[in-house]
PDB file of N, CA and C in Angstrom:
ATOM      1  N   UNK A   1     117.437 126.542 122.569  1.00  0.00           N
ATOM      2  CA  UNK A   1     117.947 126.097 121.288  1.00  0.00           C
ATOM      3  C   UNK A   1     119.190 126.899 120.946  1.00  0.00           C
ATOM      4  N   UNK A   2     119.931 126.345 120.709  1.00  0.00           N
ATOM      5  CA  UNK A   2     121.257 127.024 119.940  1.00  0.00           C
ATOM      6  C   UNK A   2     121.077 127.631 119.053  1.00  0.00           C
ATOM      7  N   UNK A   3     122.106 128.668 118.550  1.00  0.00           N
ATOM      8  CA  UNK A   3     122.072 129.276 117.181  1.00  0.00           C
ATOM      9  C   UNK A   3     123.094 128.113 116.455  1.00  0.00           C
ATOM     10  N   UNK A   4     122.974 128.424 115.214  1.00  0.00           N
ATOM     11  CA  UNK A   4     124.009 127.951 113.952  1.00  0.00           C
ATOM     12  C   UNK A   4     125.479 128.051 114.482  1.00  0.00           C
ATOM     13  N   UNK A   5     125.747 129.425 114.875  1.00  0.00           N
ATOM     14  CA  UNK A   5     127.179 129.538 115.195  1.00  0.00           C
ATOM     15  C   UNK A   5     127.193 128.817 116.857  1.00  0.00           C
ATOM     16  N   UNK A   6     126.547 128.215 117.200  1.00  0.00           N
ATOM     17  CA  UNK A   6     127.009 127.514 118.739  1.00  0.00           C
ATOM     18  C   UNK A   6     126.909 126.291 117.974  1.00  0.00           C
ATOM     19  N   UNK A   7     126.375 125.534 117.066  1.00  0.00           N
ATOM     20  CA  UNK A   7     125.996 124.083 116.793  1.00  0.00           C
ATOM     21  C   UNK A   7     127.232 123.716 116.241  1.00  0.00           C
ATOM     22  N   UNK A   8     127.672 122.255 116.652  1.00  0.00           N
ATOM     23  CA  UNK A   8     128.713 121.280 116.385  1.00  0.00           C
ATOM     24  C   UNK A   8     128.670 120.822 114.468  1.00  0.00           C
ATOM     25  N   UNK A   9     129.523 120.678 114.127  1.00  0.00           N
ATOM     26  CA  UNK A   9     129.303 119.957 112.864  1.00  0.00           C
ATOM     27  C   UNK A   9     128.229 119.027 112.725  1.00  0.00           C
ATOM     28  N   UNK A  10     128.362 117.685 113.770  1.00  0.00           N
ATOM     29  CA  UNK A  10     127.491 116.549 113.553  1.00  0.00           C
ATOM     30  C   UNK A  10     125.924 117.493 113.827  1.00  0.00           C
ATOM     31  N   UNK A  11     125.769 118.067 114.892  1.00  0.00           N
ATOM     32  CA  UNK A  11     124.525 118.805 115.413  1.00  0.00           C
ATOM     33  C   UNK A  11     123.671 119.788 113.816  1.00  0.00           C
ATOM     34  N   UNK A  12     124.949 120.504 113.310  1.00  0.00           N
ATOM     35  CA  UNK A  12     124.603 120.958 112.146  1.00  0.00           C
ATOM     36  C   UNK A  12     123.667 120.053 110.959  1.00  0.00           C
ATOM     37  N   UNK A  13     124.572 118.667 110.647  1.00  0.00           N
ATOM     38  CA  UNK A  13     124.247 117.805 109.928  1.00  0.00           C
ATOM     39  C   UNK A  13     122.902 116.787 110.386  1.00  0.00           C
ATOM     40  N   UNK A  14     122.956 116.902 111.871  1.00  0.00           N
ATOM     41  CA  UNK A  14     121.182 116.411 111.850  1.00  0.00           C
ATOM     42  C   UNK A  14     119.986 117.307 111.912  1.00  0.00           C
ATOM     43  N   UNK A  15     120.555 118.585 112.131  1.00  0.00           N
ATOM     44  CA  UNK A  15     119.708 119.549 112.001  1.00  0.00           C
ATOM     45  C   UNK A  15     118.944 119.465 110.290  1.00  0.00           C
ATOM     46  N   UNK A  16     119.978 119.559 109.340  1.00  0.00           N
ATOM     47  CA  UNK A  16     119.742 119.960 108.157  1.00  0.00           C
ATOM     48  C   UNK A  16     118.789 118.616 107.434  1.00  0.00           C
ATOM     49  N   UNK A  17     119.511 117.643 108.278  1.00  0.00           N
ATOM     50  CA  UNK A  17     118.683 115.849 107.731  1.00  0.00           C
ATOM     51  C   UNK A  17     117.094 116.192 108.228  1.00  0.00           C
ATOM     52  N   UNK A  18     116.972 116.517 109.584  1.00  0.00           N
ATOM     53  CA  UNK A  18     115.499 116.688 110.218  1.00  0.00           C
ATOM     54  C   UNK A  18     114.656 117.739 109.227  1.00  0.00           C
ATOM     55  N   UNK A  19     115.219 118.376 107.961  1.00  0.00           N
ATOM     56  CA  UNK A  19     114.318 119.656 107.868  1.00  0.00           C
ATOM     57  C   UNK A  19     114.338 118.940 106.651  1.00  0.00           C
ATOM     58  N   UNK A  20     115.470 118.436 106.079  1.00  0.00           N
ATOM     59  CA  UNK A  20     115.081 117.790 104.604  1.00  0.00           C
ATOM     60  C   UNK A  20     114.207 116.847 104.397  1.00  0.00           C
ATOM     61  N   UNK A  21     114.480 116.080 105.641  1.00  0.00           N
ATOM     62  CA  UNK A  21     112.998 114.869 105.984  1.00  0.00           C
ATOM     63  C   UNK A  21     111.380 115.043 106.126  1.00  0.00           C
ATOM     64  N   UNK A  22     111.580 116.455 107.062  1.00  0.00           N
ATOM     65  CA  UNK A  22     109.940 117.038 107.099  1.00  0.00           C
ATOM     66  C   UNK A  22     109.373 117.440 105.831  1.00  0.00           C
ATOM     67  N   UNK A  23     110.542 117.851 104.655  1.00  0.00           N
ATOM     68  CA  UNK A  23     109.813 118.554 103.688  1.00  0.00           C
ATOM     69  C   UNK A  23     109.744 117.527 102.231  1.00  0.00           C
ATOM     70  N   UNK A  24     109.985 115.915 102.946  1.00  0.00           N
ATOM     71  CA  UNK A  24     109.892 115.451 101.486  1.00  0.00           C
ATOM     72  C   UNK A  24     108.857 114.559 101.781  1.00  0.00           C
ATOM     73  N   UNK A  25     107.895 113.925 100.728  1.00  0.00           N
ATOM     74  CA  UNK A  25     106.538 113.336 100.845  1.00  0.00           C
ATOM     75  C   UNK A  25     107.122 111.893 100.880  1.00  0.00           C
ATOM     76  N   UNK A  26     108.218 111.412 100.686  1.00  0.00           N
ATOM     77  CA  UNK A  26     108.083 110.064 100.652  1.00  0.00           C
ATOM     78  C   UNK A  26     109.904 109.811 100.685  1.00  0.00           C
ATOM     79  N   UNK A  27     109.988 108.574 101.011  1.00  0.00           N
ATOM     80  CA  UNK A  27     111.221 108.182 101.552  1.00  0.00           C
ATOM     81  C   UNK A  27     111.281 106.386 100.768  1.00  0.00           C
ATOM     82  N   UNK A  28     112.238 106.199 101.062  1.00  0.00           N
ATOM     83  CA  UNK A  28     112.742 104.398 100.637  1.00  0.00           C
ATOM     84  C   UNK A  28     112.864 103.877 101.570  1.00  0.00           C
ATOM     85  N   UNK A  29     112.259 102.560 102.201  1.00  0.00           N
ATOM     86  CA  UNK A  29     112.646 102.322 103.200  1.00  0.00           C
ATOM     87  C   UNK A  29     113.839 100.874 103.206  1.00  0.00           C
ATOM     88  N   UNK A  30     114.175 100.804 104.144  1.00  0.00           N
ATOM     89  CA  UNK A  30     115.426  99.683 104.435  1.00  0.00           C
ATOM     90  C   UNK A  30     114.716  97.992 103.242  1.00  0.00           C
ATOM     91  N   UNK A  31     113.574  97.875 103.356  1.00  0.00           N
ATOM     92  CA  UNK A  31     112.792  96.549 102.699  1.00  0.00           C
ATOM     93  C   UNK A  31     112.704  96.811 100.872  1.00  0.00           C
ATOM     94  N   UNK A  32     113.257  98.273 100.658  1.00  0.00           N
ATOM     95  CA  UNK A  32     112.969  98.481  99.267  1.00  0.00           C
ATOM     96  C   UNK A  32     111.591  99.635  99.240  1.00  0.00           C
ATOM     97  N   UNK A  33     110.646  99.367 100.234  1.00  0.00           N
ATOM     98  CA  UNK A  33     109.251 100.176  99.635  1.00  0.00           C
ATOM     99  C   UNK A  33     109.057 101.271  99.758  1.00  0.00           C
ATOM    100  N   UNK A  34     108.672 102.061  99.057  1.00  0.00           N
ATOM    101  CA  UNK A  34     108.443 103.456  98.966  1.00  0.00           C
ATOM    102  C   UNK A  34     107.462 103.776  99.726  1.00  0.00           C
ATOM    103  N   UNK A  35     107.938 104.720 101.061  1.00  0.00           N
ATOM    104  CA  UNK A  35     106.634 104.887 102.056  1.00  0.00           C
ATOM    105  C   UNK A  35     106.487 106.521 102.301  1.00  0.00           C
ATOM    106  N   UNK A  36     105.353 107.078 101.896  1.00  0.00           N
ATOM    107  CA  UNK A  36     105.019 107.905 101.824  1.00  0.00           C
ATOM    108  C   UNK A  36     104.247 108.802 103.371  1.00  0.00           C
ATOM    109  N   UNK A  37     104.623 110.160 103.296  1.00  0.00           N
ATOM    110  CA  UNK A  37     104.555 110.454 104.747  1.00  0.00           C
ATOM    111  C   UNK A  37     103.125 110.688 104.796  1.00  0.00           C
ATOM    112  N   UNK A  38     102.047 110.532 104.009  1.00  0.00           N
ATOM    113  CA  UNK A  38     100.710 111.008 104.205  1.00  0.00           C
ATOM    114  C   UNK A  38      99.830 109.964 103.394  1.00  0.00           C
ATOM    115  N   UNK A  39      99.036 110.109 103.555  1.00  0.00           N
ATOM    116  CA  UNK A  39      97.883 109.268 102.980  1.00  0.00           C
ATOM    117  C   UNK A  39      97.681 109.921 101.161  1.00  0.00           C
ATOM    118  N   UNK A  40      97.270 111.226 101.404  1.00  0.00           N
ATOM    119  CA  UNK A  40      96.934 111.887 100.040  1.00  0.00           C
ATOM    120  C   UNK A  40      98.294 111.613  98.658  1.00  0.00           C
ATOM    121  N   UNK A  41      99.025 111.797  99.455  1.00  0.00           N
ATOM    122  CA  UNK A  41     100.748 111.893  98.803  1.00  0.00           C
ATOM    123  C   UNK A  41     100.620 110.405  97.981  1.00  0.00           C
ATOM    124  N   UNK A  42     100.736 109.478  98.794  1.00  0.00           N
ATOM    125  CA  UNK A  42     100.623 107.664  98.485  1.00  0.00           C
ATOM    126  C   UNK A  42      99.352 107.384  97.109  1.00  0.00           C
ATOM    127  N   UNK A  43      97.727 107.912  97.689  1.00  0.00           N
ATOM    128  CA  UNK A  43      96.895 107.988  96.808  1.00  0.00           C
ATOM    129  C   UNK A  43      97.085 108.647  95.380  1.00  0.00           C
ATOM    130  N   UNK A  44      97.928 110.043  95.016  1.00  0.00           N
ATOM    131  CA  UNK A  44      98.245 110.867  94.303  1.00  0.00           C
ATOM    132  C   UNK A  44      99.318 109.831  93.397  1.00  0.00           C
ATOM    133  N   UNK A  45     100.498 108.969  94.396  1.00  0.00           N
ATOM    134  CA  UNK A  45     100.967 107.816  93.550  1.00  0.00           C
ATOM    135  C   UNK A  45     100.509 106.713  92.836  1.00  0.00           C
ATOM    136  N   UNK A  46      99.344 106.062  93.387  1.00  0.00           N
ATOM    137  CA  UNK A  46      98.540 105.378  92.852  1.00  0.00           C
ATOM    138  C   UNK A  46      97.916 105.334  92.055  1.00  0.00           C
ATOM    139  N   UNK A  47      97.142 106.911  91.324  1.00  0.00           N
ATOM    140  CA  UNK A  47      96.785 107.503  90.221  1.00  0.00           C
ATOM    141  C   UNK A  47      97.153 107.804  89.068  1.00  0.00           C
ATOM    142  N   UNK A  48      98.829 107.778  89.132  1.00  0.00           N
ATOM    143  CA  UNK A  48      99.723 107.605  88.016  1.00  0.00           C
ATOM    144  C   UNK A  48     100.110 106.359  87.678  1.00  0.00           C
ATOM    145  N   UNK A  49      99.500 105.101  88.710  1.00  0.00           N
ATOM    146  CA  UNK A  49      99.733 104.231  87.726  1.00  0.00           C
ATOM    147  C   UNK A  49      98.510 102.917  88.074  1.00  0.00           C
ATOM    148  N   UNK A  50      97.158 103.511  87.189  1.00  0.00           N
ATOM    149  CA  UNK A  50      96.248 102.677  87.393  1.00  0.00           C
ATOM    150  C   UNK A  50      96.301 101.286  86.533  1.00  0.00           C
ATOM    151  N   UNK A  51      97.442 100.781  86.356  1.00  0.00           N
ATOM    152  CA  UNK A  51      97.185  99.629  85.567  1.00  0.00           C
ATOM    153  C   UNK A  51      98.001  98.540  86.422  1.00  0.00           C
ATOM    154  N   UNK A  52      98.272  98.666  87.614  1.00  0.00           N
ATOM    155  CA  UNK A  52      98.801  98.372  88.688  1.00  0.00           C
ATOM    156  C   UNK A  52      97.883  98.429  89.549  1.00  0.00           C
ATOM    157  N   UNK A  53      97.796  97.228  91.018  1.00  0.00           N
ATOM    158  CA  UNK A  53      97.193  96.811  91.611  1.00  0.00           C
ATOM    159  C   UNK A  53      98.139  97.946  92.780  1.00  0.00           C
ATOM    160  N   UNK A  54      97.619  98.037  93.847  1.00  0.00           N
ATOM    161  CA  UNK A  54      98.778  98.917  94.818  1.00  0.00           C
ATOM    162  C   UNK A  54      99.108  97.767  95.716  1.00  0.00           C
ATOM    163  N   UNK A  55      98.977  96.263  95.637  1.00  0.00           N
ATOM    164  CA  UNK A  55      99.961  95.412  96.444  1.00  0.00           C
ATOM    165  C   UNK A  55     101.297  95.424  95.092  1.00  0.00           C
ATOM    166  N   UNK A  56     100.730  95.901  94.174  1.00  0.00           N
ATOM    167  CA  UNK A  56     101.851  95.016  92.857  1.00  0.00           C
ATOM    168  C   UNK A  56     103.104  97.137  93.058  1.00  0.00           C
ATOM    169  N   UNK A  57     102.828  97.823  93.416  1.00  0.00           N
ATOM    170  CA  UNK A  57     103.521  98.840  93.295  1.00  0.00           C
ATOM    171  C   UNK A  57     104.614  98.781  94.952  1.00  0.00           C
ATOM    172  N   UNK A  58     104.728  97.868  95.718  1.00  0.00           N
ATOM    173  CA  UNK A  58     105.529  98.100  96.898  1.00  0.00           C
ATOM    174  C   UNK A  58     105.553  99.841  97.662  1.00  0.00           C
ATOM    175  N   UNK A  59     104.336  99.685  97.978  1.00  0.00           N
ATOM    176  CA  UNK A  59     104.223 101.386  98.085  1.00  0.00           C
ATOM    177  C   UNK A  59     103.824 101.343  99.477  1.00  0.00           C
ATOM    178  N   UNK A  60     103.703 102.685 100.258  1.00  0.00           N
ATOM    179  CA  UNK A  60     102.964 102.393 101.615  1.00  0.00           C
ATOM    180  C   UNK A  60     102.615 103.791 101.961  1.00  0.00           C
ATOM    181  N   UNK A  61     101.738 103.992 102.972  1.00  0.00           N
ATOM    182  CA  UNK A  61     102.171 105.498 103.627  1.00  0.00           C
ATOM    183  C   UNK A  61     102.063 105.334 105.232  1.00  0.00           C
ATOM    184  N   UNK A  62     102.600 106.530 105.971  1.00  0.00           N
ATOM    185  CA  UNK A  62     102.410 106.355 107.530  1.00  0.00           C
ATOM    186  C   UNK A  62     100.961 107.211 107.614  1.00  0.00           C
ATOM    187  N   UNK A  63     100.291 106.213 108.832  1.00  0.00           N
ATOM    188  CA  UNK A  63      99.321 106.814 108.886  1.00  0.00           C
ATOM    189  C   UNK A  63      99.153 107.782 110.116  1.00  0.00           C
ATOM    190  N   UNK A  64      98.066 107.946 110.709  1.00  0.00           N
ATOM    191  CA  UNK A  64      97.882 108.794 111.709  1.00  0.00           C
ATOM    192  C   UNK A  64      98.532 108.611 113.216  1.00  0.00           C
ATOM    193  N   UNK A  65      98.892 107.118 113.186  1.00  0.00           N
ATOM    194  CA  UNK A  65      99.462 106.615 114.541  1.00  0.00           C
ATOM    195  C   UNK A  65     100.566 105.934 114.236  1.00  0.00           C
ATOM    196  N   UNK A  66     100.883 106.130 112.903  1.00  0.00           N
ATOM    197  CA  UNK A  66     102.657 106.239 112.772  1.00  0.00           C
ATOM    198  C   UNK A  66     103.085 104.672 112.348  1.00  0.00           C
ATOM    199  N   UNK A  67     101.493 104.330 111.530  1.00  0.00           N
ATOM    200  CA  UNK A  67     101.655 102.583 110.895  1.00  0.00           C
ATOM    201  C   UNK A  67     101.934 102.923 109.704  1.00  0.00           C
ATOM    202  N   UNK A  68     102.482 101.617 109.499  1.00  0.00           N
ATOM    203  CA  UNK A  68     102.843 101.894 107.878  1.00  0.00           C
ATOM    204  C   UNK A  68     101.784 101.593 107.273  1.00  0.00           C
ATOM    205  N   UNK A  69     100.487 101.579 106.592  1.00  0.00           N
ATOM    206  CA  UNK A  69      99.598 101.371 105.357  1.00  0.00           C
ATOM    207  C   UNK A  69      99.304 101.023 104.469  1.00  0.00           C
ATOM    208  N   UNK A  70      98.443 100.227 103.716  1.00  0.00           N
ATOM    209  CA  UNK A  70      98.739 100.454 102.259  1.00  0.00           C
ATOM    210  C   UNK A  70      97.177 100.127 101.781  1.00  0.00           C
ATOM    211  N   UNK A  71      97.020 100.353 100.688  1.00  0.00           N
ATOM    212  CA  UNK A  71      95.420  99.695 100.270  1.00  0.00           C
ATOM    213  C   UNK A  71      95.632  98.175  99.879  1.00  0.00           C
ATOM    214  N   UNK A  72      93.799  97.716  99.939  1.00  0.00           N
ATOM    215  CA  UNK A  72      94.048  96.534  99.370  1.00  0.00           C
ATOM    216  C   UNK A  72      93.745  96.374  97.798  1.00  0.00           C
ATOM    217  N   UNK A  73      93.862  95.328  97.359  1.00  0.00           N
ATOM    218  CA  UNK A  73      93.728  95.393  95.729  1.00  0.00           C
ATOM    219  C   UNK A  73      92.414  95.917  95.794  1.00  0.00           C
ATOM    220  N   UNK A  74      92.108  96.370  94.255  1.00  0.00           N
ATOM    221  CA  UNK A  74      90.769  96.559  94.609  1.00  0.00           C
ATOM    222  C   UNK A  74      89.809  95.279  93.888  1.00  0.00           C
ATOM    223  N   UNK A  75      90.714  95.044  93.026  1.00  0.00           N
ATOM    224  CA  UNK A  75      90.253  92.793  92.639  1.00  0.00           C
ATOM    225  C   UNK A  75      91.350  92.630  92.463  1.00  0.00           C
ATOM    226  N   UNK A  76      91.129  90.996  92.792  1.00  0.00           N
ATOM    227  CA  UNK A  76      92.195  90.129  92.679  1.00  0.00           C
ATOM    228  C   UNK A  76      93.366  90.027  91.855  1.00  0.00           C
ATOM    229  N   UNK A  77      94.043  89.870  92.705  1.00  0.00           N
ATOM    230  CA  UNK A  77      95.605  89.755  91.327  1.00  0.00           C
ATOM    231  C   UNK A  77      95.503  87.910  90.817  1.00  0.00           C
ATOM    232  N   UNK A  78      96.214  88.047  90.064  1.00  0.00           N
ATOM    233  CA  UNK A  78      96.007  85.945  89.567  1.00  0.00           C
ATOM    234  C   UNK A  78      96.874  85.705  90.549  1.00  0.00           C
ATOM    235  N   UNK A  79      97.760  85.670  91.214  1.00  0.00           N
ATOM    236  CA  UNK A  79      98.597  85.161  92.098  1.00  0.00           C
ATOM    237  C   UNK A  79      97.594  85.411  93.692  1.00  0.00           C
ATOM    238  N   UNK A  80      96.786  86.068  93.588  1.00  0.00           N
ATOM    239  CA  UNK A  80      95.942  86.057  95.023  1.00  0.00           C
ATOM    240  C   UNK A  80      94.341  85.333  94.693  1.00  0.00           C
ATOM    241  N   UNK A  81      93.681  84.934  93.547  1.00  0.00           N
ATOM    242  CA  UNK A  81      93.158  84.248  93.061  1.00  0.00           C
ATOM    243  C   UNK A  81      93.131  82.366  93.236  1.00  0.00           C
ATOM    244  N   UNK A  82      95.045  82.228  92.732  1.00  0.00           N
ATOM    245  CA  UNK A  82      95.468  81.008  93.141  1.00  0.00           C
ATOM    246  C   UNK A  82      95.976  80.599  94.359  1.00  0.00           C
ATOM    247  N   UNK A  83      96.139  81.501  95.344  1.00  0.00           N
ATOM    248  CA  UNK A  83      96.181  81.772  96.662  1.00  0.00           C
ATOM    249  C   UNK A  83      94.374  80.904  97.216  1.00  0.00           C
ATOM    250  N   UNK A  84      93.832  81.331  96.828  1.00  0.00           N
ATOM    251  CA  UNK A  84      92.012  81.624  97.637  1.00  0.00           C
ATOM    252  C   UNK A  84      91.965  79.987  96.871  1.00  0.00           C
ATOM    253  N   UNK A  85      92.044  80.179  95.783  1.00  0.00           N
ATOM    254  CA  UNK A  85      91.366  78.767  95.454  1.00  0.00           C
ATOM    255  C   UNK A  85      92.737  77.504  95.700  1.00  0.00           C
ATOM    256  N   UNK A  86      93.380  77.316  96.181  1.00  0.00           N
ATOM    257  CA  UNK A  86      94.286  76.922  96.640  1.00  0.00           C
ATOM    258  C   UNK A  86      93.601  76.571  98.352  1.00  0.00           C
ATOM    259  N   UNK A  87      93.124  77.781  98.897  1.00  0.00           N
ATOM    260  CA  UNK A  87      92.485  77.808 100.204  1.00  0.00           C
ATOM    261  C   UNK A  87      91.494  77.257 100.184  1.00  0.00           C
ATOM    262  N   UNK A  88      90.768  76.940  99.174  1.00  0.00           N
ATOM    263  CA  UNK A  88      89.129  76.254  98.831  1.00  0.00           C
ATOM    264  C   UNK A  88      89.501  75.014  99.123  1.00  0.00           C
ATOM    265  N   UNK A  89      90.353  74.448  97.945  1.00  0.00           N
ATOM    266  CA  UNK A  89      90.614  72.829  97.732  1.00  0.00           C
ATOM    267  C   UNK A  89      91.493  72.211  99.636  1.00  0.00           C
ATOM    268  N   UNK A  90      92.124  73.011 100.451  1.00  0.00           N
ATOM    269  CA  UNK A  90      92.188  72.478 100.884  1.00  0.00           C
ATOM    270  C   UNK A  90      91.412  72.185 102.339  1.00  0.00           C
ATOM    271  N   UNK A  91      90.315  73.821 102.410  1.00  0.00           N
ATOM    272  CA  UNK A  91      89.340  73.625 102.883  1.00  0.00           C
ATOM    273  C   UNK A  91      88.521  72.006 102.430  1.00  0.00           C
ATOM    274  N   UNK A  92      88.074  71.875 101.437  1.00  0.00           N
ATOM    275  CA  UNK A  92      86.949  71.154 100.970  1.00  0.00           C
ATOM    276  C   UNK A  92      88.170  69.386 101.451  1.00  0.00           C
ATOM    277  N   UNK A  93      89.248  69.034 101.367  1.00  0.00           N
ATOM    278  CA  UNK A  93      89.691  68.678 101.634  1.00  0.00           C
ATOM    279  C   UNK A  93      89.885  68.351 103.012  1.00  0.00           C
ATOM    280  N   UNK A  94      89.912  68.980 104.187  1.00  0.00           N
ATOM    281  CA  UNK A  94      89.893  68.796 104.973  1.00  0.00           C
ATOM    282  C   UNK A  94      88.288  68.485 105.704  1.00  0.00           C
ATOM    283  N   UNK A  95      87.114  69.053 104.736  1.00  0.00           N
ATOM    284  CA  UNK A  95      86.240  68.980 105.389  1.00  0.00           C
ATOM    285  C   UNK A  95      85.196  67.061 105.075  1.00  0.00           C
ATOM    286  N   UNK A  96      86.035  67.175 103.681  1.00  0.00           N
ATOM    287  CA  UNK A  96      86.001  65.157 103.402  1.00  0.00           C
ATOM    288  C   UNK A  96      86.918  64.592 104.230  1.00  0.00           C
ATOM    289  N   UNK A  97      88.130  64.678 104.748  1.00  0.00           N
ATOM    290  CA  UNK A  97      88.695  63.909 105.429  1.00  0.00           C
ATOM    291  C   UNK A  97      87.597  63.740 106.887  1.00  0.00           C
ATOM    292  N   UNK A  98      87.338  65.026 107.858  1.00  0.00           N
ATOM    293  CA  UNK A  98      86.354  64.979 109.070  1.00  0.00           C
ATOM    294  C   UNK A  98      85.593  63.861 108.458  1.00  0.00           C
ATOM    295  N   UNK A  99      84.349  64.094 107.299  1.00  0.00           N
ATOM    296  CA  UNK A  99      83.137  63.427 107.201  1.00  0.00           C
ATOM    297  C   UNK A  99      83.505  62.073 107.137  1.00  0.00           C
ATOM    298  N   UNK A 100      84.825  61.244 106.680  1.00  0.00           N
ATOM    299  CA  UNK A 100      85.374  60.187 106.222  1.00  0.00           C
ATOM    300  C   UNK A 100      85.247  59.487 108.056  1.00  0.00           C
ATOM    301  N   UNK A 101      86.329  60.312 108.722  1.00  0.00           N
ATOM    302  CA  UNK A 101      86.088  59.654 109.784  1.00  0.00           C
ATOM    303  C   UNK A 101      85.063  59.432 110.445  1.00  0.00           C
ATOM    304  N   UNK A 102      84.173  60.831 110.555  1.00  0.00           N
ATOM    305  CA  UNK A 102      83.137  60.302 110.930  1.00  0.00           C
ATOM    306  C   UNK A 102      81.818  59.337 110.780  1.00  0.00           C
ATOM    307  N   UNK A 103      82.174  58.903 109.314  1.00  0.00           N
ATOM    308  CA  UNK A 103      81.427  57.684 109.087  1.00  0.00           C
ATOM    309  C   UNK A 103      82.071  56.238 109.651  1.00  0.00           C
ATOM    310  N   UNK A 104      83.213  56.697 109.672  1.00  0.00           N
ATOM    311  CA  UNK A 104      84.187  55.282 110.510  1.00  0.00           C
ATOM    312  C   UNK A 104      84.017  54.849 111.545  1.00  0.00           C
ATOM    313  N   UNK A 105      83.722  56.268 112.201  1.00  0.00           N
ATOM    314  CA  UNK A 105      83.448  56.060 113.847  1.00  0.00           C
ATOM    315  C   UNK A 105      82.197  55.375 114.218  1.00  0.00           C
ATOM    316  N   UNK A 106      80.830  55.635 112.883  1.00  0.00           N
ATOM    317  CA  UNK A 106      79.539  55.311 113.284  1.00  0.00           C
ATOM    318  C   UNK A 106      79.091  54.098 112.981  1.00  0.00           C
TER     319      UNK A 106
END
């Protein structure tokens, strides 16, 4: 490893980026979301704002194998509510169209 006085300007300047990076809990990423370098760090965010769902906070953390994370709601948001029952009607929908034919066929 080099000392300070052998390191290049640019070498200097990623040196100093790599140490400012290790020592901060959370970063912005390119998509907007705030991704946090630990699990506890992310949870500790989540606690300051329990009136928020953590899909509704764009938050994340890296986990142990270097995924990004996040929890799931812990109930439904109304927009994932009308999602599911949205998924019902066209379940139940598709499952009258089958029975339709198959009375056609018989």
């Amino acid at each position: 490893m080099k000392t300070i006085a052998e390191m290049s300007v640019d070498e200097l300047k990623e040196l100093i980026r790599q140490v400012v990076a290790e020592q901060r809990e959370y970063f912005l990423d390119e998509d907007g979301w705030l991704v946090f370098t630990n699990e506890e760090a992310y949870a500790r965010y989540l606690a300051l704002h329990p009136d928020k769902m953590p899909s509704e906070l764009r938050a994340c953390f890296i986990d142990e194998n270097g995924v990004k994370a996040y929890y799931s709601d812990y109930e439904l948001t109304e927009e994932g509510l009308k999602r599911l029952e949205e998924g019902r009607r066209q379940s139940r929908r598709r499952r009258m169209s089958r029975e339709a034919r198959k009375k056609k066929a018989v």
